[in-house]
C-alpha atoms as a PDB file:
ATOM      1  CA  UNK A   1     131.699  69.490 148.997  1.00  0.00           C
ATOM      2  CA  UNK A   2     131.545  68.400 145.271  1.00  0.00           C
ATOM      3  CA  UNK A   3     130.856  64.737 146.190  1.00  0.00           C
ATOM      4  CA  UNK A   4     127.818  66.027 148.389  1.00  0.00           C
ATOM      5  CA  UNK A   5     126.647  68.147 145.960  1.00  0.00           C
ATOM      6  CA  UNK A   6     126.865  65.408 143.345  1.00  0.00           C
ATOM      7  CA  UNK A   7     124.530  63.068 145.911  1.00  0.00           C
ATOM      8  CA  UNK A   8     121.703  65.458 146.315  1.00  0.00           C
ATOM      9  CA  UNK A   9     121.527  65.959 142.758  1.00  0.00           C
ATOM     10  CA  UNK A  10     121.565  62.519 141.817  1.00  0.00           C
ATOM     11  CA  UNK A  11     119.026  61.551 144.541  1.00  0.00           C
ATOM     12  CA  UNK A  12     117.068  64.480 143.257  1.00  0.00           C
ATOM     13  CA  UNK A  13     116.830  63.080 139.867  1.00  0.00           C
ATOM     14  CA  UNK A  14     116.218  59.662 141.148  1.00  0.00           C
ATOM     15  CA  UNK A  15     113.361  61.069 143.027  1.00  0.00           C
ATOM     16  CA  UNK A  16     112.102  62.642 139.711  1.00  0.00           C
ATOM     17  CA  UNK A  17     112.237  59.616 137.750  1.00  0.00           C
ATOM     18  CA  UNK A  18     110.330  57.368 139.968  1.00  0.00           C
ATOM     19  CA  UNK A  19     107.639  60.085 140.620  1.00  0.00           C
ATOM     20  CA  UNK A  20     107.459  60.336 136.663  1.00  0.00           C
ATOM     21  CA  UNK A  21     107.773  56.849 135.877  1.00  0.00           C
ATOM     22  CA  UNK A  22     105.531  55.646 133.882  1.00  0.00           C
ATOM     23  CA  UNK A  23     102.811  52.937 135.333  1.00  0.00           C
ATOM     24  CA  UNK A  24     105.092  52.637 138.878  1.00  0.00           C
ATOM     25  CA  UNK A  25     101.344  53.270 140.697  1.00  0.00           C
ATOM     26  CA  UNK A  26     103.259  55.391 143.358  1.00  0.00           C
ATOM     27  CA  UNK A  27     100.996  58.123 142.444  1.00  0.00           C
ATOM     28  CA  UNK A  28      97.814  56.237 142.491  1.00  0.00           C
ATOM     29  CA  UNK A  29      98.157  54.799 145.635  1.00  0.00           C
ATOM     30  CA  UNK A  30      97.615  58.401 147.455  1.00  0.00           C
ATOM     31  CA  UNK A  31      94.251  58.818 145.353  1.00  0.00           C
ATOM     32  CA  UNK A  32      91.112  57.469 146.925  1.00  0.00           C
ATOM     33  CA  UNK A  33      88.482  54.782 145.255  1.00  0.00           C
ATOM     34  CA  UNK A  34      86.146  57.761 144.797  1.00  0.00           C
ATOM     35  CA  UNK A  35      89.081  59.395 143.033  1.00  0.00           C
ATOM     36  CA  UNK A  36      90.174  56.292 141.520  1.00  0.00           C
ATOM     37  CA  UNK A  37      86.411  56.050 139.765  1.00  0.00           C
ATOM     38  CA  UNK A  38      86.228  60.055 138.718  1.00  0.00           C
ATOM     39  CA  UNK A  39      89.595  58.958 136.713  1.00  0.00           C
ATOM     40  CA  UNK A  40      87.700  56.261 135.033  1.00  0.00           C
ATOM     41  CA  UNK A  41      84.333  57.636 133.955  1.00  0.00           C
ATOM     42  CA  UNK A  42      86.311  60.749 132.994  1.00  0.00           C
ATOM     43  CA  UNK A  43      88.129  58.417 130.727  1.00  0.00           C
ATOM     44  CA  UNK A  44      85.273  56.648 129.157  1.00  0.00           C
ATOM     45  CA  UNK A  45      83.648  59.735 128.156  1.00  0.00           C
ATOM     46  CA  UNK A  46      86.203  61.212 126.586  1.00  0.00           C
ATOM     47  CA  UNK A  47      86.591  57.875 124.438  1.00  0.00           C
ATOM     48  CA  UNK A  48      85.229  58.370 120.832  1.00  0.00           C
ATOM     49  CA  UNK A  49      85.263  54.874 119.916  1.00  0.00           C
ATOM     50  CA  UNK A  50      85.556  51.654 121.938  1.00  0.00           C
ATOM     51  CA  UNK A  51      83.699  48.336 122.077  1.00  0.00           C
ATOM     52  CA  UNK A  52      82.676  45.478 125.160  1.00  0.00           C
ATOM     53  CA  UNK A  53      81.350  42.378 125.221  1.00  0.00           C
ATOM     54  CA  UNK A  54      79.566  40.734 128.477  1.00  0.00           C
ATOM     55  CA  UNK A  55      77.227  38.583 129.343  1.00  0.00           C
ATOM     56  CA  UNK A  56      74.160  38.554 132.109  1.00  0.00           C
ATOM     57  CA  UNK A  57      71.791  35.942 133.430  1.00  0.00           C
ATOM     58  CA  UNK A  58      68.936  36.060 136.596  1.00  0.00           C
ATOM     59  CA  UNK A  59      69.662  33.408 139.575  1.00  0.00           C
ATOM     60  CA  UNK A  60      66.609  33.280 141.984  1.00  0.00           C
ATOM     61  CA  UNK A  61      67.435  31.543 145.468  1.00  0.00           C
ATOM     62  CA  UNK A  62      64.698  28.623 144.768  1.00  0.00           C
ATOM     63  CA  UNK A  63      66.616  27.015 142.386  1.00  0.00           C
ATOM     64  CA  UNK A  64      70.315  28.759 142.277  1.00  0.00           C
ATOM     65  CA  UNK A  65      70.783  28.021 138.635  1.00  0.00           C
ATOM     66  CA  UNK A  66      70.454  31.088 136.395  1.00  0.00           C
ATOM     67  CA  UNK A  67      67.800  31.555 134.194  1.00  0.00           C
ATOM     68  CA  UNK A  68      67.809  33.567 130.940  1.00  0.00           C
ATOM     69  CA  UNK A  69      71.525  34.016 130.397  1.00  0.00           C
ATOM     70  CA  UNK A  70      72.659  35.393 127.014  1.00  0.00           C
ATOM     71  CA  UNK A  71      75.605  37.376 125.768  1.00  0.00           C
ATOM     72  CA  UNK A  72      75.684  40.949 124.227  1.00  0.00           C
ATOM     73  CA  UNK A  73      77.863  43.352 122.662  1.00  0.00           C
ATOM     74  CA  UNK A  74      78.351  46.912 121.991  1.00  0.00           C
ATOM     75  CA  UNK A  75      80.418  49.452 120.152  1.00  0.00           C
ATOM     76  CA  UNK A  76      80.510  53.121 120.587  1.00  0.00           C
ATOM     77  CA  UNK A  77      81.068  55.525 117.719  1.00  0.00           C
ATOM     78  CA  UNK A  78      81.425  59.693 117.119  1.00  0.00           C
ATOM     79  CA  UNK A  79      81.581  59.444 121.225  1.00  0.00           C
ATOM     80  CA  UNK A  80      77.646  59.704 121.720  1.00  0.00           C
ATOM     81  CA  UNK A  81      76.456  56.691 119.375  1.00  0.00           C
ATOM     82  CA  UNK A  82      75.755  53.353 120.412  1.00  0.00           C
ATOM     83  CA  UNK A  83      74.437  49.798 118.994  1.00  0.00           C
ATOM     84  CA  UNK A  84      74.144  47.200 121.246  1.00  0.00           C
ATOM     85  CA  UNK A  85      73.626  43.524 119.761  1.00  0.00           C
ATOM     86  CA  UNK A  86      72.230  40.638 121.982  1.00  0.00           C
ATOM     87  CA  UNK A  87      71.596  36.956 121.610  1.00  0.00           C
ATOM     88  CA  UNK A  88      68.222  35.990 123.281  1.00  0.00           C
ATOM     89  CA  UNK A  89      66.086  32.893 122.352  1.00  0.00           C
ATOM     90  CA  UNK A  90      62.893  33.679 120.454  1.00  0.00           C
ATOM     91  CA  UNK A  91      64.610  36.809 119.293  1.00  0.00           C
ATOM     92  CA  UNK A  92      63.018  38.400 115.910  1.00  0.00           C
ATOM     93  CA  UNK A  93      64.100  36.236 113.150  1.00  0.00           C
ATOM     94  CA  UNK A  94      63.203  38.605 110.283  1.00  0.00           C
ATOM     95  CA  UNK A  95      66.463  39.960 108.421  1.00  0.00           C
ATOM     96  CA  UNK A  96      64.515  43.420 109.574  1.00  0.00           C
ATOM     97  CA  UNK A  97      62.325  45.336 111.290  1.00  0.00           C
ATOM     98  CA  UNK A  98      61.735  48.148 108.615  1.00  0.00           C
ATOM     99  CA  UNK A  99      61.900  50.791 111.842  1.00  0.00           C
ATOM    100  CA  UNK A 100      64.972  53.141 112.126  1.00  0.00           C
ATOM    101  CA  UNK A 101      67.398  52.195 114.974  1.00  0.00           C
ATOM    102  CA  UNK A 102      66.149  48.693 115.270  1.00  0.00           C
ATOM    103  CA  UNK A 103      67.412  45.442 113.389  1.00  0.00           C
ATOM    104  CA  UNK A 104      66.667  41.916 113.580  1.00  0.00           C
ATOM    105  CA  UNK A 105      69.856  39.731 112.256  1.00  0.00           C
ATOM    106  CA  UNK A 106      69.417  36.763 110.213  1.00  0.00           C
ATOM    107  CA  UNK A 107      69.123  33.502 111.749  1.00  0.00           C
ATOM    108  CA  UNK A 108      72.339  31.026 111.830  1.00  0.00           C
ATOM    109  CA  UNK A 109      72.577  27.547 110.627  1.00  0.00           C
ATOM    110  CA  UNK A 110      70.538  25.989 112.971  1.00  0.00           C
ATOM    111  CA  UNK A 111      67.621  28.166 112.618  1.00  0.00           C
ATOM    112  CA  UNK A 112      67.946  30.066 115.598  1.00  0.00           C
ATOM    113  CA  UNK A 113      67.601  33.455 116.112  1.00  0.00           C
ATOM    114  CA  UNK A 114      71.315  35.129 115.924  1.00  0.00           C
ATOM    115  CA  UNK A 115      70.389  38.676 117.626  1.00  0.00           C
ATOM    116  CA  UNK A 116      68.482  41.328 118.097  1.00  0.00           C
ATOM    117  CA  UNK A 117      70.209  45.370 117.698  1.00  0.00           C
ATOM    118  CA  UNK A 118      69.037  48.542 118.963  1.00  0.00           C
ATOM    119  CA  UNK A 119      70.772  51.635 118.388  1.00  0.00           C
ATOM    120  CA  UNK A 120      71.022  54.508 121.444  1.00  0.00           C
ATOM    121  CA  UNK A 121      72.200  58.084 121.408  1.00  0.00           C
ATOM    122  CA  UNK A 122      73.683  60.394 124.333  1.00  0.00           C
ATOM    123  CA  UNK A 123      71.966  63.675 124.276  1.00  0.00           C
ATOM    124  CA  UNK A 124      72.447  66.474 126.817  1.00  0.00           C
ATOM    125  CA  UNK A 125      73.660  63.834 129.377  1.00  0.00           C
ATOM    126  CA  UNK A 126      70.821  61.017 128.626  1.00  0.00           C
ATOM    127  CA  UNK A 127      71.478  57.618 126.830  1.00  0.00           C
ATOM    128  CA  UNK A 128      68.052  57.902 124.244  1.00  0.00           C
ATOM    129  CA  UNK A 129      66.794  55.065 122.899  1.00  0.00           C
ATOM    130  CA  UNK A 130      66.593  55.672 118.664  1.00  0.00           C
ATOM    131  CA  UNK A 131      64.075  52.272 118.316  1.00  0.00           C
ATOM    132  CA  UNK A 132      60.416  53.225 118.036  1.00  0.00           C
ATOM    133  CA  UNK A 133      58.345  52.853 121.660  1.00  0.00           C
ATOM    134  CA  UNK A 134      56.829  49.975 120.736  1.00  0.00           C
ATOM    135  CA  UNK A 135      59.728  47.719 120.193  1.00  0.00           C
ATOM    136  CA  UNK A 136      60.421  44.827 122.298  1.00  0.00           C
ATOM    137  CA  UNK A 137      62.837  44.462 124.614  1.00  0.00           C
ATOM    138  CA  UNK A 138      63.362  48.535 123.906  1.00  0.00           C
ATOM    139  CA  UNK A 139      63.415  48.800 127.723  1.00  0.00           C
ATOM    140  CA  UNK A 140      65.542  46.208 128.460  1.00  0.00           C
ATOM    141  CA  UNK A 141      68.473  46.613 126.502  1.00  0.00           C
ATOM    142  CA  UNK A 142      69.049  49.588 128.041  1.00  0.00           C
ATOM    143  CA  UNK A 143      70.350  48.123 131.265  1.00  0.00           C
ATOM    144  CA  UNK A 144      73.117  47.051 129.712  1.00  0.00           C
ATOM    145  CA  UNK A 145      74.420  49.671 128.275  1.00  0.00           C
ATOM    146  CA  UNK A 146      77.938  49.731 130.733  1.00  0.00           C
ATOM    147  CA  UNK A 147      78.598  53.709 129.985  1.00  0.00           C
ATOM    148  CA  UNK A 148      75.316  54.734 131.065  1.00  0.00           C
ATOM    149  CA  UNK A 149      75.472  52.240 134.165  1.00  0.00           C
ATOM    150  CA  UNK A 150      79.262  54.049 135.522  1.00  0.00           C
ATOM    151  CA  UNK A 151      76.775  57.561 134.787  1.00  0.00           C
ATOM    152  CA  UNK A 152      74.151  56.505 136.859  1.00  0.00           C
ATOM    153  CA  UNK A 153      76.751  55.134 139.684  1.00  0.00           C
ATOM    154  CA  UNK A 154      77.915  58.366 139.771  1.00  0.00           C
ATOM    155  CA  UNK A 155      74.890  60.242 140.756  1.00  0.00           C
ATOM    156  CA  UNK A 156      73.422  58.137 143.228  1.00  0.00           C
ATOM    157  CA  UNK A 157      75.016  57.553 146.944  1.00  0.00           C
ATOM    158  CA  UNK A 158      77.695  54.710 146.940  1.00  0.00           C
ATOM    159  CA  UNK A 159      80.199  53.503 148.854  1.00  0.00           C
ATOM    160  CA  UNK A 160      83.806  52.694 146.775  1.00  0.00           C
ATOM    161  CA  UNK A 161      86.814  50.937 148.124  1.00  0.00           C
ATOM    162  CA  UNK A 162      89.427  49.392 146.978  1.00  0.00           C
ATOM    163  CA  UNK A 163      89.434  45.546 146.408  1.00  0.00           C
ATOM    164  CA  UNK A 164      92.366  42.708 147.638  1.00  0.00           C
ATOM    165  CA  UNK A 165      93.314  41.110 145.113  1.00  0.00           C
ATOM    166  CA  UNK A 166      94.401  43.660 142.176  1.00  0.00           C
ATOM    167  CA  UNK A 167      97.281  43.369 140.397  1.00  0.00           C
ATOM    168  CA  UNK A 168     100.142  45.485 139.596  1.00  0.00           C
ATOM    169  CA  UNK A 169      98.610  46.666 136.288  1.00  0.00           C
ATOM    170  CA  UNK A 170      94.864  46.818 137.366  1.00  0.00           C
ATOM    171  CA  UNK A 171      93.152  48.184 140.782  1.00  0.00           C
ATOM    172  CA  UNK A 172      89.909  47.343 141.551  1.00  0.00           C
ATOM    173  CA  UNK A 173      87.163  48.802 143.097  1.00  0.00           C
ATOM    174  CA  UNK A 174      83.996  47.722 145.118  1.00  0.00           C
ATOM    175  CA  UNK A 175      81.445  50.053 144.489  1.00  0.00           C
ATOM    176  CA  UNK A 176      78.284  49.184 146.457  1.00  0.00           C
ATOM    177  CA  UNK A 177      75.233  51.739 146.012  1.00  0.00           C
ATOM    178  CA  UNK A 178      72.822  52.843 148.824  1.00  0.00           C
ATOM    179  CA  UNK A 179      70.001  50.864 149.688  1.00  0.00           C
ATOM    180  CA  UNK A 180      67.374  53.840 149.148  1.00  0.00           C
ATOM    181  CA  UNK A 181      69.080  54.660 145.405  1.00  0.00           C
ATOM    182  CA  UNK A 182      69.165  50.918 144.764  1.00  0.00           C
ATOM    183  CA  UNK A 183      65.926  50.434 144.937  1.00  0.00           C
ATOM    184  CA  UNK A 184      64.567  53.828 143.541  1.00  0.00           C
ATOM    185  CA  UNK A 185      67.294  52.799 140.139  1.00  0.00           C
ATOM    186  CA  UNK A 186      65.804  49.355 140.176  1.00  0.00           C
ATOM    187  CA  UNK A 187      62.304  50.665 139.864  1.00  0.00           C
ATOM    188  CA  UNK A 188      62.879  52.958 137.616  1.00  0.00           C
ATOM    189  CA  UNK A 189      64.261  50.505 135.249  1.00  0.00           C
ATOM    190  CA  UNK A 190      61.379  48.171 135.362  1.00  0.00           C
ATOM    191  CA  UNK A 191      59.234  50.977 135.270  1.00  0.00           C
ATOM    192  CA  UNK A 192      60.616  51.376 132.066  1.00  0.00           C
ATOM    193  CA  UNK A 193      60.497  47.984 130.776  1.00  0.00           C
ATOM    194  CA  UNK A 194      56.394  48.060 131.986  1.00  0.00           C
ATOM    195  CA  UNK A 195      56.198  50.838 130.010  1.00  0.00           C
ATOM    196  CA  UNK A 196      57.725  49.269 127.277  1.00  0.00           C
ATOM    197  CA  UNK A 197      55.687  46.181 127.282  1.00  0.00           C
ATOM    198  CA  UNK A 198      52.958  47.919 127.230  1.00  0.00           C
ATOM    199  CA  UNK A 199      53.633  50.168 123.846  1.00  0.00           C
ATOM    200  CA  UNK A 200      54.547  46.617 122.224  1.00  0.00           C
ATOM    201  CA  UNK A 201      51.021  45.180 122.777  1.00  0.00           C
ATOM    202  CA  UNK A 202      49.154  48.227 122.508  1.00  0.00           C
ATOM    203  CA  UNK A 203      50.655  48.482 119.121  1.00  0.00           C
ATOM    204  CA  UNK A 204      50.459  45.237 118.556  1.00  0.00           C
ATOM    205  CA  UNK A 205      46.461  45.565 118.450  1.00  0.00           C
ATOM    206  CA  UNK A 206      45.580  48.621 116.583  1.00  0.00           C
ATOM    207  CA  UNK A 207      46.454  45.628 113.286  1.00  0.00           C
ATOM    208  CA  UNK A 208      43.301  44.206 115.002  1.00  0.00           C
ATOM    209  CA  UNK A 209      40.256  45.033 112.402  1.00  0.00           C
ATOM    210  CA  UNK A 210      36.840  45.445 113.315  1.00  0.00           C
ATOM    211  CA  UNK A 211      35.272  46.386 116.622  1.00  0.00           C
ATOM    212  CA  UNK A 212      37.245  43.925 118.105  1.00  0.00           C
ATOM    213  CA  UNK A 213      40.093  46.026 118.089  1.00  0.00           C
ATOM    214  CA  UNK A 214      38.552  48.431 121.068  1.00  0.00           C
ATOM    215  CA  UNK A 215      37.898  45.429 123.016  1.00  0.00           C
ATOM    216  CA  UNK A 216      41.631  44.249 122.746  1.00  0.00           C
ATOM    217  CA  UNK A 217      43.067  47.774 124.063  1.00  0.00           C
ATOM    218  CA  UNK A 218      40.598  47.370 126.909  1.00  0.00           C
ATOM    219  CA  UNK A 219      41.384  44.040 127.678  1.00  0.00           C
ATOM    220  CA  UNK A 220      45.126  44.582 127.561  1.00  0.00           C
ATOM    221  CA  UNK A 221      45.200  48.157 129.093  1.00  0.00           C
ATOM    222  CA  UNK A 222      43.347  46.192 132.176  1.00  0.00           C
ATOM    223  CA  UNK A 223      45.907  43.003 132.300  1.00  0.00           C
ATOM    224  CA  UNK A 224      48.988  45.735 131.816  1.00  0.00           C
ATOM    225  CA  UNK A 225      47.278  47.577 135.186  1.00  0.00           C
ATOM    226  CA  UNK A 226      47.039  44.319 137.029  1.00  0.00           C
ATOM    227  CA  UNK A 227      50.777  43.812 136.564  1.00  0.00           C
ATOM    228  CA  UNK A 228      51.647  47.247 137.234  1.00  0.00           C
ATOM    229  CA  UNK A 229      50.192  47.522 140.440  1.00  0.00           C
ATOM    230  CA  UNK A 230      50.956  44.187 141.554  1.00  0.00           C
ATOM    231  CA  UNK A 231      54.729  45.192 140.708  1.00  0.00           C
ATOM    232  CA  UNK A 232      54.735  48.249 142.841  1.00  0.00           C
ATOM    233  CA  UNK A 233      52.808  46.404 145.704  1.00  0.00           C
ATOM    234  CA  UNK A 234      55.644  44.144 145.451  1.00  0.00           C
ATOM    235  CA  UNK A 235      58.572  46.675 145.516  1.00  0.00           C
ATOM    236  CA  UNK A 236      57.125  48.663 147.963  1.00  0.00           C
ATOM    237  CA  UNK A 237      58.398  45.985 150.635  1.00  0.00           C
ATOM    238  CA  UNK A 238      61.362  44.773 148.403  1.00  0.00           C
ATOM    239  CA  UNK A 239      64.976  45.413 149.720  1.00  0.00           C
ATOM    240  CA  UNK A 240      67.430  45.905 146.889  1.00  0.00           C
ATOM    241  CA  UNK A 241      71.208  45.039 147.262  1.00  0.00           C
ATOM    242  CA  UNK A 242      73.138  46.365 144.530  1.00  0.00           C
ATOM    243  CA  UNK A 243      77.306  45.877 143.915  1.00  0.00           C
ATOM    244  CA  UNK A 244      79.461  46.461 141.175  1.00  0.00           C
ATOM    245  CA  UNK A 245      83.097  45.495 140.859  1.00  0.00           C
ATOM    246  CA  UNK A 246      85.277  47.355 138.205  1.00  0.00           C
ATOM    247  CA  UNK A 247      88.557  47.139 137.538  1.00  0.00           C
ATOM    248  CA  UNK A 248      90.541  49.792 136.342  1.00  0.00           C
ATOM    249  CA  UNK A 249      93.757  50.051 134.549  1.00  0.00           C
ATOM    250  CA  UNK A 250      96.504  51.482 136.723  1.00  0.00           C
ATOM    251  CA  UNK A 251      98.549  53.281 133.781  1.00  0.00           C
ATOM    252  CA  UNK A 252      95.336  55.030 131.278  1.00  0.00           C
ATOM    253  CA  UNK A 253      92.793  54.718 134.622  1.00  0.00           C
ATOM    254  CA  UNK A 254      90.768  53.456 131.576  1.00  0.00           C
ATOM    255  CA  UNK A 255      87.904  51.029 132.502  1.00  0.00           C
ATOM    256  CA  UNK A 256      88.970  47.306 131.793  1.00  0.00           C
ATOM    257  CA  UNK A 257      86.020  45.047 133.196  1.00  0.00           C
ATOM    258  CA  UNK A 258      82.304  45.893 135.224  1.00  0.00           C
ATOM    259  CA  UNK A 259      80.638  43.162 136.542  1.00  0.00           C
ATOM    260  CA  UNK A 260      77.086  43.679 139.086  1.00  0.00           C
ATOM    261  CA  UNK A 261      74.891  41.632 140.863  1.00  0.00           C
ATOM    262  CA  UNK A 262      71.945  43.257 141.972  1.00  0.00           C
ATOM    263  CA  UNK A 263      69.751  40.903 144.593  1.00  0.00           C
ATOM    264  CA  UNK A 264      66.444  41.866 145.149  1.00  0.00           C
ATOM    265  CA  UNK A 265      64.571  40.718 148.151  1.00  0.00           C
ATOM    266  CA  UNK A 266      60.887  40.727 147.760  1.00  0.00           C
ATOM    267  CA  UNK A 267      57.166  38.894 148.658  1.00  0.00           C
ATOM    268  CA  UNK A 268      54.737  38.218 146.127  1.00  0.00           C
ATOM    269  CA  UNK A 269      51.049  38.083 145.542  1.00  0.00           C
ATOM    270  CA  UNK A 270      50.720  35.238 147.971  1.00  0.00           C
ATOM    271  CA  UNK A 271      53.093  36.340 150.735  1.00  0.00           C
ATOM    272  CA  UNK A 272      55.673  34.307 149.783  1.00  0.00           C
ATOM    273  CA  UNK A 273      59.697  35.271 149.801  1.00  0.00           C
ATOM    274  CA  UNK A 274      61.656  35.740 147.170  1.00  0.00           C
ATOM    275  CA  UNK A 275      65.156  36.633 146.781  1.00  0.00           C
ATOM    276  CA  UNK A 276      66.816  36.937 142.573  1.00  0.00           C
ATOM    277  CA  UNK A 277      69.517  38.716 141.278  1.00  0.00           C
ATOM    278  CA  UNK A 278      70.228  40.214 138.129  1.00  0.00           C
ATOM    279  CA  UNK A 279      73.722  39.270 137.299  1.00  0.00           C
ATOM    280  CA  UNK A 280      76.238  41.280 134.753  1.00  0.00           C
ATOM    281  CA  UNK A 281      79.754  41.083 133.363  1.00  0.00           C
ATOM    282  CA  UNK A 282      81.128  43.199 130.606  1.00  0.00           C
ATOM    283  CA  UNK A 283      84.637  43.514 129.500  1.00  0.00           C
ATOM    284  CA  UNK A 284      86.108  46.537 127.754  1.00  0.00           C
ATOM    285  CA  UNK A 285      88.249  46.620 124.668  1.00  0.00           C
ATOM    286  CA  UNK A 286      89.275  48.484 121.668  1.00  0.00           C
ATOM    287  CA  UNK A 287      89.684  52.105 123.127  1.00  0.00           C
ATOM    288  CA  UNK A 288      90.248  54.777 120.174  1.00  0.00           C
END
């Protein structure tokens, strides 16, 4: 009697320990992807510091190289602040800008441009942009701000499941958005950028003196219109294939890595296909 009594209590406490064992992943393999990805955005925004670094680059079918790669980097501070930092060629050289939120670093040794900053803030839910309208690339470094990217994946329709291939420390998970969102999320973003552009250069010419300067904001007002609608004649057709892989750590469910390639399937002016994608990778580090 006391040698059975002994065995259920031991296998009892052997049962406890390996349910409470720290990082065994016997828990986390009865939670879902979707489940799985709630862990990790919950995660990230409870985070008041942390930093990544990544790096993206455009690949169009044509040529299969990729065009316009650079790196960037960003660090999060007080939870809702953050400064992203880029290296792009023909990047503002100045050692600044003079406008709040925006910076232009000094050049390096071999003259070229080291980075360009802008500085964002997270209010009621929204990733604002603290750089003045009409600085460049304003729209575009917004993209690649990785927190903001899980908070959009989380509102639009997606598919998640889990990927082969992750270790015993990391799981990680496909995340593949619908068409329909894909697209609307990829127009929106270059709506923005348009929109961007556009502030830049209509800045840009009220320095113009004279009566010249009414002809300028005619001329580009007309040439930014052109572009615009040639851009949504284009998209209207485009199909937009959007996937993100991100790999989460099994023990904090903390974020560890995001990568995306969005491929975007469209004809131009002349009727010609096109097929590019926007590709991303961003690692995660330095969680406080």
């Amino acid at each position: 009697m006391l040698k059975r009594r002994y065995i259920r209590g031991l296998l009892l406490i052997l049962s406890i320990v390996v349910l409470c064992a720290p990082g065994c992943g016997l828990l986390e393999r009865d939670r879902s992807p979707e489940e799985l990805f709630s862990l990790a955005l919950s995660g990230i925004a409870g985070k008041e510091k942390l930093s990544f670094d990544g790096e993206a680059g455009l690949r169009r079918e044509s040529s299969g190289l990729f065009e316009n790669q650079f790196k960037f980097e960003g660090k999060l501070e007080n939870h809702d602040r953050l400064t992203l930092q880029t290296r792009l060629p023909g990047a503002v050289t100045a050692a600044g800008t003079g406008v709040k939120g925006v910076n232009a670093t000094t050049v390096n040794n071999n003259g070229q441009p080291s980075g360009f900053s802008a500085s964002f803030e997270r209010k009621q839910g929204q990733w604002m942009a603290l750089t003045a309208q009409h600085e460049p690339l304003r729209g575009s470094l917004s993209r690649f701000n990785p927190i903001a990217q899980m908070e959009s994946i989380d509102r639009l329709n997606k598919t998640i499941k889990s990927e082969y291939g992750s270790g015993r420390r990391t799981k990680i998970l496909r995340i593949e958005l619908a068409p329909k969102d894909a697209k609307t999320w990829a127009l929106a973003q270059l709506n923005d950028e348009m929109n961007a552009i556009r502030a830049e250069y209509m800045h840009k010419a009220t320095a113009v003196k004279g009566g010249s300067q009414e002809k300028l904001e005619k001329d580009l007002s007309k040439v930014w219109q052109q572009g615009e609608t040639s851009m949504q004649e284009m998209m209207k057709q485009a199909e937009v294939h959007t996937v993100y892989h991100l790999t989460v750590d099994r023990k904090t469910s903390l974020p560890l890595r995001l990568s995306s390639e969005s491929q975007v399937s469209y004809k131009d002016m002349n009727s010609k296909k096109n097929k590019e994608a926007l590709v991303t990778d961003v690692n995660f580090r330095a969680y406080e």
